[in-house]
C-alpha atoms as a PDB file:
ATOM      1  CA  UNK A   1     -69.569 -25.840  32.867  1.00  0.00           C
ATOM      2  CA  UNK A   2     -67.074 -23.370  32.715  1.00  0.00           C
ATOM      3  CA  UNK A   3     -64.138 -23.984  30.980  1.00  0.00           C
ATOM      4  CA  UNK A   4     -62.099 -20.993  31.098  1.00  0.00           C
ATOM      5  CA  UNK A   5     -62.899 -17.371  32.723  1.00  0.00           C
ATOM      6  CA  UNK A   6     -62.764 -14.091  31.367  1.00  0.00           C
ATOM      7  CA  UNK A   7     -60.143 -13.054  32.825  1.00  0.00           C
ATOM      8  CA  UNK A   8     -58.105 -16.546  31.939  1.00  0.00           C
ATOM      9  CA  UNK A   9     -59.329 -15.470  28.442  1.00  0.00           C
ATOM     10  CA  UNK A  10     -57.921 -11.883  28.685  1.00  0.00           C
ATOM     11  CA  UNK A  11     -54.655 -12.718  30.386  1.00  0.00           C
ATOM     12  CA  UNK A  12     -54.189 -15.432  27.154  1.00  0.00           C
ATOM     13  CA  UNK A  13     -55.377 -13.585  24.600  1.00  0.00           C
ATOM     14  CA  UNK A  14     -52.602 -10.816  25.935  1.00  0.00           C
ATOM     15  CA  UNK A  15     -49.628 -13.525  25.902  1.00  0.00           C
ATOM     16  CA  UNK A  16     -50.415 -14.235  22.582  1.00  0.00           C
ATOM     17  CA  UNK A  17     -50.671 -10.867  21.225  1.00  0.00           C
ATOM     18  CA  UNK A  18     -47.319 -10.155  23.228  1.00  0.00           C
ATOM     19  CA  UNK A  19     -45.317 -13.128  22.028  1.00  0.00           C
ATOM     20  CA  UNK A  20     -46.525 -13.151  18.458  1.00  0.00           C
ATOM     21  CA  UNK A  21     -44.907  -9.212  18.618  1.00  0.00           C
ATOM     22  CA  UNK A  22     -41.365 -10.794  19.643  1.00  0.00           C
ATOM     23  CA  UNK A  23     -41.545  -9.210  23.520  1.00  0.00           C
ATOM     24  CA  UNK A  24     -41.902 -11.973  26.154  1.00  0.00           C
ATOM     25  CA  UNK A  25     -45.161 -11.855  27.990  1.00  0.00           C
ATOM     26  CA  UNK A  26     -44.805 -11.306  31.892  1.00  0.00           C
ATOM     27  CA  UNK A  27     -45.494 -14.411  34.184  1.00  0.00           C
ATOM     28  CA  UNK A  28     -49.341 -13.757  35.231  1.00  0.00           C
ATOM     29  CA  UNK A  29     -50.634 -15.411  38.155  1.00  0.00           C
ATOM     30  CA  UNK A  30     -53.453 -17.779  37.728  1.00  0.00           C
ATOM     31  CA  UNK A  31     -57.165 -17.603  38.515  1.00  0.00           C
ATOM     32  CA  UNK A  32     -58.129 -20.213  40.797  1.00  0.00           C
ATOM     33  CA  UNK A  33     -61.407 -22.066  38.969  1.00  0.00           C
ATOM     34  CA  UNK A  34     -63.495 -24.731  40.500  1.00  0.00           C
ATOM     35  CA  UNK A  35     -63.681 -26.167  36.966  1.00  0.00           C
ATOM     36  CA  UNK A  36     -64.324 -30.144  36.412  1.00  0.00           C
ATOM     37  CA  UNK A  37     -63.002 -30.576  33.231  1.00  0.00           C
ATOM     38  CA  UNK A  38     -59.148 -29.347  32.539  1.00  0.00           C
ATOM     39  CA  UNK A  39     -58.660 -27.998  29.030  1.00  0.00           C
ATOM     40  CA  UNK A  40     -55.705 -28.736  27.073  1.00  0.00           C
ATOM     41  CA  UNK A  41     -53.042 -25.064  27.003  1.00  0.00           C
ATOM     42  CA  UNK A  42     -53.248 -23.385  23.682  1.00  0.00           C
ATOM     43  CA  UNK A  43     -50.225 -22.443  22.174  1.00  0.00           C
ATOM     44  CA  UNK A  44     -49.750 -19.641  19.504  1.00  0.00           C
ATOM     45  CA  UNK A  45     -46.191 -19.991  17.886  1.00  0.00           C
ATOM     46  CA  UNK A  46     -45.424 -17.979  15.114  1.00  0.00           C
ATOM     47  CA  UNK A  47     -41.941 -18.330  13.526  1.00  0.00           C
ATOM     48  CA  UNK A  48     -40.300 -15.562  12.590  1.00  0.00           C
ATOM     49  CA  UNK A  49     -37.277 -15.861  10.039  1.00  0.00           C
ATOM     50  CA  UNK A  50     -34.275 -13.713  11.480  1.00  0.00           C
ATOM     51  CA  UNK A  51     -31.279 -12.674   8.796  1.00  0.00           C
ATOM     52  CA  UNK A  52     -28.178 -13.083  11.140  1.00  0.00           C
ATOM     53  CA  UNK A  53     -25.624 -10.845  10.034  1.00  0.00           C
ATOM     54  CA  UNK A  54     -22.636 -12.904   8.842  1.00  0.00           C
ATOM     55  CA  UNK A  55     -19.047 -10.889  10.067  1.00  0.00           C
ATOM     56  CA  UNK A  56     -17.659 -10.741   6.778  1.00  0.00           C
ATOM     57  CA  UNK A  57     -14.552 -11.384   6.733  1.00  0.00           C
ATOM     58  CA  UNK A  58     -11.226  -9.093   5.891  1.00  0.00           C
ATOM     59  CA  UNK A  59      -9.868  -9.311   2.350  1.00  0.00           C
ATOM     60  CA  UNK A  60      -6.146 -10.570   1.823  1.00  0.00           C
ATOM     61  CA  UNK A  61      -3.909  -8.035   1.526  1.00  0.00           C
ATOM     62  CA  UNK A  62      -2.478  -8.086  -1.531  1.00  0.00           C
ATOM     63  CA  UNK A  63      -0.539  -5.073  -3.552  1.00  0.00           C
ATOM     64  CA  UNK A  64       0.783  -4.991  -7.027  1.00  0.00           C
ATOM     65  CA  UNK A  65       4.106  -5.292  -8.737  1.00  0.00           C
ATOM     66  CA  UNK A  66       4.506  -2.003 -10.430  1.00  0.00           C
ATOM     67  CA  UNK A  67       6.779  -1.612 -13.505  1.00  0.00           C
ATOM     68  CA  UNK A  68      10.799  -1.409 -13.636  1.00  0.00           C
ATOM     69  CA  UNK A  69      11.674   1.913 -12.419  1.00  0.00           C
ATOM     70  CA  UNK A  70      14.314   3.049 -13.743  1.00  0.00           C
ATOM     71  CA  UNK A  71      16.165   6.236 -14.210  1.00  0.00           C
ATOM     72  CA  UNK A  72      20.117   7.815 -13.707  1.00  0.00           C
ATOM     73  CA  UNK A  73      22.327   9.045 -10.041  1.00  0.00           C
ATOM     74  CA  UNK A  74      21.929  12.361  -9.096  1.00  0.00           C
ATOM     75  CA  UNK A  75      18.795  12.451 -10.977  1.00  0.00           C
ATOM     76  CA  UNK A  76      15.342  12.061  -9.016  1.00  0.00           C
ATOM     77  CA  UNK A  77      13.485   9.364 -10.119  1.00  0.00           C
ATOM     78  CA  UNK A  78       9.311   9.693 -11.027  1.00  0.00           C
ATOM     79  CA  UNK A  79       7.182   8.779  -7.934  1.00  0.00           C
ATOM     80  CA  UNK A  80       5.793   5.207  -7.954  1.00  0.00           C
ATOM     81  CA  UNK A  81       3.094   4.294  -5.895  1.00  0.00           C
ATOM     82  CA  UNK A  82       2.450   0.796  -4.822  1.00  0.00           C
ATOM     83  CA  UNK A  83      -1.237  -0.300  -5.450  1.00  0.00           C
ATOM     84  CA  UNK A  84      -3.403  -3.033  -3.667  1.00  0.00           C
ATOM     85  CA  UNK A  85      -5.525  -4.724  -5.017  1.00  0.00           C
ATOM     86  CA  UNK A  86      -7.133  -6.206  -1.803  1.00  0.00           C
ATOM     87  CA  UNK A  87      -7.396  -5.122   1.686  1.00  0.00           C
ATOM     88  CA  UNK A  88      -6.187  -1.962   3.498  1.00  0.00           C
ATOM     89  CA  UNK A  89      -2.096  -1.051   4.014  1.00  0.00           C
ATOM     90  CA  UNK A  90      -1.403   0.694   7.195  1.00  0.00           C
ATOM     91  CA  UNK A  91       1.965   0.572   6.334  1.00  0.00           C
ATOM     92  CA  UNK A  92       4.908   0.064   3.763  1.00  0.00           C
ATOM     93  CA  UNK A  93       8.383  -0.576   4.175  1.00  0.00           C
ATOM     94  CA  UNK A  94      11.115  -1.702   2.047  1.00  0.00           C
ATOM     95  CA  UNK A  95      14.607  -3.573   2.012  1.00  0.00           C
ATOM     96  CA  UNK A  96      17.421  -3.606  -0.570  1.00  0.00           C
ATOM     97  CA  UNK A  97      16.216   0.168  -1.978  1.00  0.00           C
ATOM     98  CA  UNK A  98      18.708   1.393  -4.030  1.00  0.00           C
ATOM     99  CA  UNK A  99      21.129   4.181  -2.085  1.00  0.00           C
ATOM    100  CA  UNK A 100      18.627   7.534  -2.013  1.00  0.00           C
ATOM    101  CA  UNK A 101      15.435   5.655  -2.994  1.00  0.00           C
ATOM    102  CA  UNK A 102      12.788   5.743  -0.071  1.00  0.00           C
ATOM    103  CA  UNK A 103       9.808   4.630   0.213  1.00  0.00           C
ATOM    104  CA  UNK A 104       7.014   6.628   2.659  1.00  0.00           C
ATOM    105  CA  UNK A 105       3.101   4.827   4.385  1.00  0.00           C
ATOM    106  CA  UNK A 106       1.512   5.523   1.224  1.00  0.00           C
ATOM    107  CA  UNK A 107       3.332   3.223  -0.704  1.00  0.00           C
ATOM    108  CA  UNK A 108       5.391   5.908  -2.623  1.00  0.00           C
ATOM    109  CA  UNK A 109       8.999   4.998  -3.867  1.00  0.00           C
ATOM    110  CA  UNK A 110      10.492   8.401  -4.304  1.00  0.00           C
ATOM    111  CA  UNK A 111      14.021  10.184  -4.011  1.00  0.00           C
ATOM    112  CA  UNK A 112      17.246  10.564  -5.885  1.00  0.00           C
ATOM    113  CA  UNK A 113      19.483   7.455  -6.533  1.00  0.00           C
ATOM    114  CA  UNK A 114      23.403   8.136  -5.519  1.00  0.00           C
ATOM    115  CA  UNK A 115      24.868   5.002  -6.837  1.00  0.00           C
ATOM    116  CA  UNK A 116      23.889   3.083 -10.161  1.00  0.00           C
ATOM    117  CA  UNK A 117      21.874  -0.013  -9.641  1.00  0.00           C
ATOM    118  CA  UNK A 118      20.536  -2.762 -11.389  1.00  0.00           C
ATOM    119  CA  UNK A 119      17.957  -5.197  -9.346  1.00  0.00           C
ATOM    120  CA  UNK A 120      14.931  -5.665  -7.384  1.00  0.00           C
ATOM    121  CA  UNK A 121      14.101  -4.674  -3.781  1.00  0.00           C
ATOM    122  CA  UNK A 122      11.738  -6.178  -1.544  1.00  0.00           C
ATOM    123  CA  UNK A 123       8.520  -4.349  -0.661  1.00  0.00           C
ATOM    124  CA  UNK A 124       6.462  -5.630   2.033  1.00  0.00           C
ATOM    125  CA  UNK A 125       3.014  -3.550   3.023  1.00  0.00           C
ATOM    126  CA  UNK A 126       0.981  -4.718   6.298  1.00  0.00           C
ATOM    127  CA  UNK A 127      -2.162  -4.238   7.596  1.00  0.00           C
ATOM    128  CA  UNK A 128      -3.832  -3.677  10.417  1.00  0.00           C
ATOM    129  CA  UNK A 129      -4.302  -7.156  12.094  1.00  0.00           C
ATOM    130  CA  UNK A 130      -0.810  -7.639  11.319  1.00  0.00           C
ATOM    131  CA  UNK A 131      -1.139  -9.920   7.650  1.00  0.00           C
ATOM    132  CA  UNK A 132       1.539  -8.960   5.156  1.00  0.00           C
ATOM    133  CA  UNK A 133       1.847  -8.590   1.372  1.00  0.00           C
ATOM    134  CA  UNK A 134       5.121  -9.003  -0.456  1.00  0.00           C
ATOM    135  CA  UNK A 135       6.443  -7.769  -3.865  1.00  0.00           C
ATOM    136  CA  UNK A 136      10.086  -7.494  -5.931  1.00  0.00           C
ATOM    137  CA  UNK A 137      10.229  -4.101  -7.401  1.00  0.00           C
ATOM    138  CA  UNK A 138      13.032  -3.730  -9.898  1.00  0.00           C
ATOM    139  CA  UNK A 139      15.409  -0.814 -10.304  1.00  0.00           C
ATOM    140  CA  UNK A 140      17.655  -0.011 -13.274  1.00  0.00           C
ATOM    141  CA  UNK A 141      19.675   3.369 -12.047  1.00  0.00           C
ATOM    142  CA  UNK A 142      22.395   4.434 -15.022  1.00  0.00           C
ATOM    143  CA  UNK A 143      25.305   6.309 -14.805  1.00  0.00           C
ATOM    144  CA  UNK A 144      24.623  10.124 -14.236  1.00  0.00           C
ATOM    145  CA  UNK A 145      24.312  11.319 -17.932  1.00  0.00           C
ATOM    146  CA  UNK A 146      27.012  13.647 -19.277  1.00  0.00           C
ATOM    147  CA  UNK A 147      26.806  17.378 -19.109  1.00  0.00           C
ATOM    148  CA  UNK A 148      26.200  17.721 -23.029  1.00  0.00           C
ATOM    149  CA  UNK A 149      29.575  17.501 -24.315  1.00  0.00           C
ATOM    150  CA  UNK A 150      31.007  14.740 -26.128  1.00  0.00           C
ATOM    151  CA  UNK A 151      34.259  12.874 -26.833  1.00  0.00           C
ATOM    152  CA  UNK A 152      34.658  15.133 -29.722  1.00  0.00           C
ATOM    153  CA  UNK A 153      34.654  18.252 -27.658  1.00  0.00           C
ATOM    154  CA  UNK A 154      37.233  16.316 -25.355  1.00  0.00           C
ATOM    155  CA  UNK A 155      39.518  15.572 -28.005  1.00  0.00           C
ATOM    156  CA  UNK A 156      39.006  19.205 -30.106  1.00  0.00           C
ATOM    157  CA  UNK A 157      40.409  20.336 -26.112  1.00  0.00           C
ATOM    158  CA  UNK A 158      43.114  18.062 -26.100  1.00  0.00           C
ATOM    159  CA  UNK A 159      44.134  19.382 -29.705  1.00  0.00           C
ATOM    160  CA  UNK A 160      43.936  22.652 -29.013  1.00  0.00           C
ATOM    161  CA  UNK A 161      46.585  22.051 -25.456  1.00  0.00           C
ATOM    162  CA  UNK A 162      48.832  20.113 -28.126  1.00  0.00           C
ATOM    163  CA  UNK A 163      49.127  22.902 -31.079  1.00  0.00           C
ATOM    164  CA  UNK A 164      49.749  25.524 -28.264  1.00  0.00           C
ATOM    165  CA  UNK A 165      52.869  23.370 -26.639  1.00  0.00           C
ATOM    166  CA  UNK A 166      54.272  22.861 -30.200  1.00  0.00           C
ATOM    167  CA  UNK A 167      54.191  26.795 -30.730  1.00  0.00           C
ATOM    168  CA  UNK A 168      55.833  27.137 -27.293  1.00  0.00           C
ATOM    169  CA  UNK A 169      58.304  25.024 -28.058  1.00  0.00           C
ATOM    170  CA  UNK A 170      58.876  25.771 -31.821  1.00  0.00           C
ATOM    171  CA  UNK A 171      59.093  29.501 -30.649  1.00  0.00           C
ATOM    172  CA  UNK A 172      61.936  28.469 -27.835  1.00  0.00           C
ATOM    173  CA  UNK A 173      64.112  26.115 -30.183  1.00  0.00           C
ATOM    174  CA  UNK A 174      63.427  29.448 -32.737  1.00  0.00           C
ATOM    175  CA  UNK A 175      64.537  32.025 -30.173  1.00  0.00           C
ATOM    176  CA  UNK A 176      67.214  29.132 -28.842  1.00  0.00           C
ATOM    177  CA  UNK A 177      68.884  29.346 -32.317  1.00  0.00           C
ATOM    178  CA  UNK A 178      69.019  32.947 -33.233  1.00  0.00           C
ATOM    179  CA  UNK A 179      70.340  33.285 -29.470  1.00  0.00           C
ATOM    180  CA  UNK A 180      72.970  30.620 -30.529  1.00  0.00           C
ATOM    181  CA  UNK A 181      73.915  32.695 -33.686  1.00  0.00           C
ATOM    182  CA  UNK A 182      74.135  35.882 -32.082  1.00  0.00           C
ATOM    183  CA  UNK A 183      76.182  35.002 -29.273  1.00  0.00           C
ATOM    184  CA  UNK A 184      78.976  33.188 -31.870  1.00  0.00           C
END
């Protein structure tokens, strides 16, 4: 009895060598047999453990509160970048910046404050799926500083415009009197 032929044996042993490499075997056509007895269809199945890639996922955006920046008008302040912690800015932009302060894509507060100013403005950086990050930065702009004179220069000035109108005048009621005498 004959329970498989060689070429049934052949064409399996193929399919099995095939799908135990991962490719699918190609349909083959059966041998007609004249066999009595039907075997049961062997079945090689291997298991094969795939790692599917997980899509990680984008971090938050999240940036930083940097320190007060401070500094005086008409004096340009040091450059302050905004850092994040998590994620990628594409862009920054700011509201409430003190008159002359900008701030530029790469997070930098720069410029040259015009006005004094005491508070915080709102930062806001997004990225590029559109999430946004939020932070109060706080100003304190001064007066401009003085040119290196004091009040005590101003008041040695203001002396100095006082003595000289006395000796104008003393020197008119001086030449106002001996005119007076003479002309008696």
């Amino acid at each position: 009895m004959k329970l498989f032929s060689r070429t049934s044996l052949v064409a399996l042993g193929t399919a099995a060598a095939i799908t135990v490499s991962g490719v699918t075997a190609p349909a083959f056509a059966q041998e007609e047999t004249t066999t009595e007895i039907t075997a049961p269809a062997v079945t090689i199945e291997e298991t094969t453990e795939v790692e599917t890639p997980v899509a990680s996922e984008a971090a938050t955006l999240k940036i930083e509160q940097p320190g007060l920046i401070s500094g005086n008008v008409n004096q340009a302040i040091n450059t302050v970048t905004i850092e994040v912690s998590s994620g990628v800015a594409e862009t920054f932009e700011a509201t409430g910046l003190p008159t002359g302060i900008f701030i530029n894509n790469a997070g930098e507060i720069f410029g040259t404050p015009t006005k004094e100013f005491s508070g915080s403005a709102q930062v806001t950086a997004t990225a590029a799926d559109g999430s946004q990050s939020k932070v109060a930065v706080n100003f304190s702009i001064g007066e401009e500083p003085s040119n290196g004179s004091s009040d005590t220069d101003e008041i040695s000035n203001w002396i100095k415009i006082i003595t000289a109108v006395i000796g104008a005048l003393t020197t008119i009621l001086t030449f106002g009197t001996k005119l007076d005498s003479f002309l008696k």
